[in-house]
PDB file of N, CA and C in Angstrom:
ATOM      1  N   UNK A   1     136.690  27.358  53.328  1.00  0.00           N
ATOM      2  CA  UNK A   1     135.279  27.315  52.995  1.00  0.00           C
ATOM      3  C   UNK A   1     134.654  25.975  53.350  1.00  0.00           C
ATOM      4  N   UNK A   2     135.760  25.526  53.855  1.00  0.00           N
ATOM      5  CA  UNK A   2     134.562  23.710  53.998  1.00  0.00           C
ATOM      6  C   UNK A   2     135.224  23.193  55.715  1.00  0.00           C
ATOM      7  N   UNK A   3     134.685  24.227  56.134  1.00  0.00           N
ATOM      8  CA  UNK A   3     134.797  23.775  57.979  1.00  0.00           C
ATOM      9  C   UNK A   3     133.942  23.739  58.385  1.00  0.00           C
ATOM     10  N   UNK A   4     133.547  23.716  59.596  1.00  0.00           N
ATOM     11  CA  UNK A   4     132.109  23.741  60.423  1.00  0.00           C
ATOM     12  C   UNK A   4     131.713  25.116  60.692  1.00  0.00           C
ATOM     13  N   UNK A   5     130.563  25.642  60.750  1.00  0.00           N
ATOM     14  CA  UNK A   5     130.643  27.091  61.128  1.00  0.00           C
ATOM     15  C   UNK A   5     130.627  27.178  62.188  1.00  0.00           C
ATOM     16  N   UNK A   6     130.750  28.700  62.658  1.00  0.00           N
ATOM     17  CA  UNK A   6     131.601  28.687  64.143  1.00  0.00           C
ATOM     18  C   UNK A   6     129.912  28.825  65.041  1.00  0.00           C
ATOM     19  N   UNK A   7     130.744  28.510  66.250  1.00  0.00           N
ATOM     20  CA  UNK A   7     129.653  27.903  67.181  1.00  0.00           C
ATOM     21  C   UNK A   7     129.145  29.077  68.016  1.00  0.00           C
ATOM     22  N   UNK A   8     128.558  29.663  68.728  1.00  0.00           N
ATOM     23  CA  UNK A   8     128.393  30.262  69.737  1.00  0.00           C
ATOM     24  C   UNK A   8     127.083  29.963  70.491  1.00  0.00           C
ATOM     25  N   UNK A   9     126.977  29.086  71.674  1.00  0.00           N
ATOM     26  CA  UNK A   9     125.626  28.382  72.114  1.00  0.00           C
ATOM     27  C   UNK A   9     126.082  28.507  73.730  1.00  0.00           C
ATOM     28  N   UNK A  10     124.589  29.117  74.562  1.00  0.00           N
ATOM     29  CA  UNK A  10     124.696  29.287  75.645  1.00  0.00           C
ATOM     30  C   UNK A  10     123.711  28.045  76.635  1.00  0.00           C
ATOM     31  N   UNK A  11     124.752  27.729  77.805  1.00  0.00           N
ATOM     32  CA  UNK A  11     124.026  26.874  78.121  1.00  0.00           C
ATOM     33  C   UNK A  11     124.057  26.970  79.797  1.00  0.00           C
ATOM     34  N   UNK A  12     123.250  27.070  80.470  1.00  0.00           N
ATOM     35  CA  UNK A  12     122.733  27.695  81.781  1.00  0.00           C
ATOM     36  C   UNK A  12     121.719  26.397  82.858  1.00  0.00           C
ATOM     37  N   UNK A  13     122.800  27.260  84.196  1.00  0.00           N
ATOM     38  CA  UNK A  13     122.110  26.046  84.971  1.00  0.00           C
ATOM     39  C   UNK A  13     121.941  26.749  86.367  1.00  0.00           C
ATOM     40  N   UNK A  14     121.071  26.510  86.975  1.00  0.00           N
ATOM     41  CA  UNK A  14     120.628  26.908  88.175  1.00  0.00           C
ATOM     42  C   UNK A  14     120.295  25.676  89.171  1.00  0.00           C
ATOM     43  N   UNK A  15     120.928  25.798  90.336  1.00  0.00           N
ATOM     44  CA  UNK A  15     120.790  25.216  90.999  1.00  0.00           C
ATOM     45  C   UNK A  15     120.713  25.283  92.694  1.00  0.00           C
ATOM     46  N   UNK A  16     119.638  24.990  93.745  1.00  0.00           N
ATOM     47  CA  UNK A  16     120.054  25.499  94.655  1.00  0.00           C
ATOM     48  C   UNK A  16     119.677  23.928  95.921  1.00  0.00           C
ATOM     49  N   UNK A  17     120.582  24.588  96.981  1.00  0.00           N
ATOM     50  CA  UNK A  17     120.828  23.341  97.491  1.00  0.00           C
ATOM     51  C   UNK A  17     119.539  23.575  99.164  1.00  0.00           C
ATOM     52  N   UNK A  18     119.475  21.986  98.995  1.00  0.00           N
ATOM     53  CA  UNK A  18     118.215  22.467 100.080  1.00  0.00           C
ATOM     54  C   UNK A  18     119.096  21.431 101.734  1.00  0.00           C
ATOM     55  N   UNK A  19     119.009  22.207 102.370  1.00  0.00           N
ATOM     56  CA  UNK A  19     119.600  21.805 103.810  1.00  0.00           C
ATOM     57  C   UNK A  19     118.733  21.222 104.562  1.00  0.00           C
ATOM     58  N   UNK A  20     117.473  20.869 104.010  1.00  0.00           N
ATOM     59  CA  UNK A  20     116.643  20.869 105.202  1.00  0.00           C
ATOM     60  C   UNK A  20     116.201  19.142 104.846  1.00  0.00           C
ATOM     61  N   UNK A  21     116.316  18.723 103.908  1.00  0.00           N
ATOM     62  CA  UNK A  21     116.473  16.881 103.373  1.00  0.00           C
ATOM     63  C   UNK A  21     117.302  16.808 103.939  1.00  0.00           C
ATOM     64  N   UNK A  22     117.405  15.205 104.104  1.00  0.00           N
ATOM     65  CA  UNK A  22     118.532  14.406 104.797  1.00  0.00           C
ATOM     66  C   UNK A  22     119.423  14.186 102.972  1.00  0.00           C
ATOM     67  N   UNK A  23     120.327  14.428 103.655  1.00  0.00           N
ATOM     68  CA  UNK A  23     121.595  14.194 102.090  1.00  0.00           C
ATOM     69  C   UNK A  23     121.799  15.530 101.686  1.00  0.00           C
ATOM     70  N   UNK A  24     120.940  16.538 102.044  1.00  0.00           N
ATOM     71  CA  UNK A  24     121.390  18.053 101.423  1.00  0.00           C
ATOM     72  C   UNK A  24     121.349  17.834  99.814  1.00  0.00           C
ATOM     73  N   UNK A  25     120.621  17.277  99.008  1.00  0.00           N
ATOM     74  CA  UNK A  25     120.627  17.365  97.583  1.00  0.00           C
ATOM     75  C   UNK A  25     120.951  19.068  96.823  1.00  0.00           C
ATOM     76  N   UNK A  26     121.462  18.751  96.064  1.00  0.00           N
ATOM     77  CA  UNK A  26     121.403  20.307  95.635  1.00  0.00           C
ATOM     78  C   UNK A  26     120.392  19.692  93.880  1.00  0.00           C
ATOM     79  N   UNK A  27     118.968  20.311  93.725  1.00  0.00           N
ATOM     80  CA  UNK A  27     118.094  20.749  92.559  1.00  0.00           C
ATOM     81  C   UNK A  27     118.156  21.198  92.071  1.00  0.00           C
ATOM     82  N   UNK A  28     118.166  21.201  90.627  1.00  0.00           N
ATOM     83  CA  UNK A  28     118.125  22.562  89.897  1.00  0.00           C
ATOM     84  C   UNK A  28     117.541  22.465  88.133  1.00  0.00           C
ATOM     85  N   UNK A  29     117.440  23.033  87.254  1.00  0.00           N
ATOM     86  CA  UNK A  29     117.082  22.598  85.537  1.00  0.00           C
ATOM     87  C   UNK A  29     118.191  23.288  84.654  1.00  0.00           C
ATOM     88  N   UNK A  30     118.536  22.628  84.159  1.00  0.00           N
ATOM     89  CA  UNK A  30     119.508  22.749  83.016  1.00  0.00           C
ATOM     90  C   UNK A  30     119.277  23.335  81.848  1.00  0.00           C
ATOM     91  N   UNK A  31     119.395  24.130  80.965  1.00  0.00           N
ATOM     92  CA  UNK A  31     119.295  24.396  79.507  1.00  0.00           C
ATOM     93  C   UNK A  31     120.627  24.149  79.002  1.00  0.00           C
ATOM     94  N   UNK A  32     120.335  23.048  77.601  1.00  0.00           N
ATOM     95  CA  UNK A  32     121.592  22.802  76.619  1.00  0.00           C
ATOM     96  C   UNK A  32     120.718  23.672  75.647  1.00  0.00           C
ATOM     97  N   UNK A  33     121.791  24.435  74.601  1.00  0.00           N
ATOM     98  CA  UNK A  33     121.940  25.094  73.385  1.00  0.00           C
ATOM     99  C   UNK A  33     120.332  26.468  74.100  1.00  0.00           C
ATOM    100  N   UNK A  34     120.293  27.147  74.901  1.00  0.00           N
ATOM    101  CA  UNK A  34     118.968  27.886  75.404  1.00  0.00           C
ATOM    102  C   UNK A  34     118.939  28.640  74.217  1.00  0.00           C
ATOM    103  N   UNK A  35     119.675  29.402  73.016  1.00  0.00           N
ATOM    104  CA  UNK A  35     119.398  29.716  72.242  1.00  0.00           C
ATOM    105  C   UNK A  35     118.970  29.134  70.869  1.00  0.00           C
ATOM    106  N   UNK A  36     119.106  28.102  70.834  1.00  0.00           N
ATOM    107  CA  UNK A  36     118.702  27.317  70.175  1.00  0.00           C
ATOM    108  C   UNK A  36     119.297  27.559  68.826  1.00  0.00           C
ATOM    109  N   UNK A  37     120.297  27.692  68.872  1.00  0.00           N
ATOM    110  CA  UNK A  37     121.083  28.151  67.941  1.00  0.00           C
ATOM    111  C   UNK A  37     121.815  26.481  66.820  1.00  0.00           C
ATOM    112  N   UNK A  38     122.436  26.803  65.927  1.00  0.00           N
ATOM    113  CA  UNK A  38     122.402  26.009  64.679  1.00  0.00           C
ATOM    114  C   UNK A  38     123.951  25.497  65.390  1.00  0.00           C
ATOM    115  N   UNK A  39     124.125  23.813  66.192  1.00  0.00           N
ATOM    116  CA  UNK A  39     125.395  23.518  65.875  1.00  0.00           C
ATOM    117  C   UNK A  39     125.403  22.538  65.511  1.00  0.00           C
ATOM    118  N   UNK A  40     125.751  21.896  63.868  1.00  0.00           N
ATOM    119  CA  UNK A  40     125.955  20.472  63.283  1.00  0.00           C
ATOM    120  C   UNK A  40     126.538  20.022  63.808  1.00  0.00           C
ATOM    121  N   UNK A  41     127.032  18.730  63.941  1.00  0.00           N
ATOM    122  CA  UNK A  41     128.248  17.433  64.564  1.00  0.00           C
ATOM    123  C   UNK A  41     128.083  16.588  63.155  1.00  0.00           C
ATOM    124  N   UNK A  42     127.813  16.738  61.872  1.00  0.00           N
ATOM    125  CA  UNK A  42     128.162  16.147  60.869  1.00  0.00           C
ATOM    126  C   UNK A  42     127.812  16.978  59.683  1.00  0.00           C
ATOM    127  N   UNK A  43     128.714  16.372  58.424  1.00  0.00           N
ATOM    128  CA  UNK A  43     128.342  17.153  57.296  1.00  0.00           C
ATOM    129  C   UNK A  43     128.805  16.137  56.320  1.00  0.00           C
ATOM    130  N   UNK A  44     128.533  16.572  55.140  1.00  0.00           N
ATOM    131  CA  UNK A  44     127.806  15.458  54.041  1.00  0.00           C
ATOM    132  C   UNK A  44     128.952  15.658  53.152  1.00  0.00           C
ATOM    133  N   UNK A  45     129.566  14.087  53.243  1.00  0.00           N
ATOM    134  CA  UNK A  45     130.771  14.459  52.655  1.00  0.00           C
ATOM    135  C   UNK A  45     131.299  13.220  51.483  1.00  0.00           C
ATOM    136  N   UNK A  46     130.003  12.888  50.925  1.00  0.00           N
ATOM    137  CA  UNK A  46     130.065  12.600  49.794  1.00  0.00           C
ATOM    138  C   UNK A  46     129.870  13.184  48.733  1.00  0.00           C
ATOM    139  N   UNK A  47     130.887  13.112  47.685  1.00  0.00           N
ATOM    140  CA  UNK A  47     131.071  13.943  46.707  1.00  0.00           C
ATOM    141  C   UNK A  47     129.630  13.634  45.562  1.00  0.00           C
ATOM    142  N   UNK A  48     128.975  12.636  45.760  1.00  0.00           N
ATOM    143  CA  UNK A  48     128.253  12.259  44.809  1.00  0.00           C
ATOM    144  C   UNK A  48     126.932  12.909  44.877  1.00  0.00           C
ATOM    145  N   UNK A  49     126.504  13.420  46.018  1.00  0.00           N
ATOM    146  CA  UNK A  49     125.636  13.998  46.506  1.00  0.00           C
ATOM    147  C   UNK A  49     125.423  15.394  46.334  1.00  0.00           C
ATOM    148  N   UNK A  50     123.918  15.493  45.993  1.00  0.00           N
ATOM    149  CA  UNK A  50     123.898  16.612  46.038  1.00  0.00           C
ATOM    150  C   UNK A  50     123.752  17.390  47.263  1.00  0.00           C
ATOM    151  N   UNK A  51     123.698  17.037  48.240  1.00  0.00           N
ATOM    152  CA  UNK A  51     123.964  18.111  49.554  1.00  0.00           C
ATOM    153  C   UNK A  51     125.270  18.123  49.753  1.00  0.00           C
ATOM    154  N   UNK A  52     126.282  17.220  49.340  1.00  0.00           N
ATOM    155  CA  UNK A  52     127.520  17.612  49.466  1.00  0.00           C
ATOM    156  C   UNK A  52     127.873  18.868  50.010  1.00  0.00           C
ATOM    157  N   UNK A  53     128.827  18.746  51.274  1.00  0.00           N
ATOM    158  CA  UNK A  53     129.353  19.869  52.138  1.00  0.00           C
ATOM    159  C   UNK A  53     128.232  20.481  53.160  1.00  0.00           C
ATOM    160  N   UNK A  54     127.037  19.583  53.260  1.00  0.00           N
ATOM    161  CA  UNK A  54     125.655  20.146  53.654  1.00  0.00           C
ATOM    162  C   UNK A  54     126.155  19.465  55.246  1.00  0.00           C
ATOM    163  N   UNK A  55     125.440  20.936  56.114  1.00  0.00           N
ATOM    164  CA  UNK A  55     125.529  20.446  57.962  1.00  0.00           C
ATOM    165  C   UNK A  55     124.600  19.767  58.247  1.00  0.00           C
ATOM    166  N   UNK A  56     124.363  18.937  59.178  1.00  0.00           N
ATOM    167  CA  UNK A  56     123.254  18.405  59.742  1.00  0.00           C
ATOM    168  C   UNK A  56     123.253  17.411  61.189  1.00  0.00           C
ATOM    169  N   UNK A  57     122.318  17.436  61.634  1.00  0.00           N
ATOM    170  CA  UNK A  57     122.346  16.813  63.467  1.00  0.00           C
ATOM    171  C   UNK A  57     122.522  17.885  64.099  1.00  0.00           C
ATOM    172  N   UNK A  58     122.275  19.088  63.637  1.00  0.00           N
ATOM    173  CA  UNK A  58     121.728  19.948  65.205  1.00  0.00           C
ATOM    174  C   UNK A  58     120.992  19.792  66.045  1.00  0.00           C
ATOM    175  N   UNK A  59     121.445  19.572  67.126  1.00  0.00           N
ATOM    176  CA  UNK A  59     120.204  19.336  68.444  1.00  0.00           C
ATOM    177  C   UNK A  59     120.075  20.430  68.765  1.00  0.00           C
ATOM    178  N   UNK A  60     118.399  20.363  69.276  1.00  0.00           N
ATOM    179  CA  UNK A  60     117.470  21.205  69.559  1.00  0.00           C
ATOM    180  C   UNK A  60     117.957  21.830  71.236  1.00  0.00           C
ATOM    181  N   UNK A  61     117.421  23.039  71.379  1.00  0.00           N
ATOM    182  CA  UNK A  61     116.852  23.143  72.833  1.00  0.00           C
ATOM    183  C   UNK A  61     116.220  21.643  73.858  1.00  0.00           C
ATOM    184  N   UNK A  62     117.265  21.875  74.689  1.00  0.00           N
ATOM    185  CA  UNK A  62     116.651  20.913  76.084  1.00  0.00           C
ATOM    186  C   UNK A  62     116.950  21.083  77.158  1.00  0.00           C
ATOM    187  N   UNK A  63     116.121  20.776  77.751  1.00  0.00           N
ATOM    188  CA  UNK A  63     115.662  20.961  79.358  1.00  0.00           C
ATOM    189  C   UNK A  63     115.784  19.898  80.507  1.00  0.00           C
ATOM    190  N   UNK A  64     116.758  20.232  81.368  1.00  0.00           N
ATOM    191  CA  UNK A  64     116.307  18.803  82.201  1.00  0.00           C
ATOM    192  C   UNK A  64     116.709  19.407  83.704  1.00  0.00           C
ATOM    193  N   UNK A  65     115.922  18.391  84.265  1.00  0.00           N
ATOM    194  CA  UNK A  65     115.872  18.109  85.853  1.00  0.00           C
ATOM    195  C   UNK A  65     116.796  17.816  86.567  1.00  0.00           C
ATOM    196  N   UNK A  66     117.709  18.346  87.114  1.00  0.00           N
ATOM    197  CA  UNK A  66     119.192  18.002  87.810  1.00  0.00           C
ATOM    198  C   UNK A  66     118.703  17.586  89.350  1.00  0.00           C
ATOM    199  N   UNK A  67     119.057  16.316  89.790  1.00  0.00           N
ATOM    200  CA  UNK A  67     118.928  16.294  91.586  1.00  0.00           C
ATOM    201  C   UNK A  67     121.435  15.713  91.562  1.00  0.00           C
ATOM    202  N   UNK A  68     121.350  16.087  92.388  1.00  0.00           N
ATOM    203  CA  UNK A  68     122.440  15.584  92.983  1.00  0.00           C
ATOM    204  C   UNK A  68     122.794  15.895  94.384  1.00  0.00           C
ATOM    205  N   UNK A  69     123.390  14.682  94.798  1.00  0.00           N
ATOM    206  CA  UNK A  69     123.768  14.358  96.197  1.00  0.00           C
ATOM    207  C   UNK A  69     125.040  14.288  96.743  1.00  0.00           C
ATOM    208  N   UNK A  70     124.931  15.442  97.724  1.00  0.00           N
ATOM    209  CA  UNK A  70     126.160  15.348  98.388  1.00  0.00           C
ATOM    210  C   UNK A  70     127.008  14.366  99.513  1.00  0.00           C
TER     211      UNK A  70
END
């Protein structure tokens, strides 16, 4: 009863590569957690407290701009 709950978070990336720049970059946008689903990385583990055993630091949905070079 006092683990992390279980995780299930999808995270998706598209990317396509353009031949026609010098370097051939391949572009694309990223989604971390796209469901935006609940995953803590800490929990409250002082006994004195009343949130005791409480999750918290879920990061949100994010989005980002991928360039990389081949």
């Amino acid at each position: 009863d006092r683990h992390f709950p279980t995780l299930a978070a999808v995270d998706l990336d598209i990317e396509h590569k353009f031949a026609w720049i010098k370097g051939q970059p391949w572009i694309g946008v990223r989604f971390y957690n796209s469901l935006d689903r609940f995953a803590p990385s800490e929990v409250q583990s002082n006994t004195g407290s009343p949130m005791f055993g409480g999750f918290f630091n879920s990061p949100g949905r994010q989005f980002r701009l991928q360039v990389r070079l081949d």
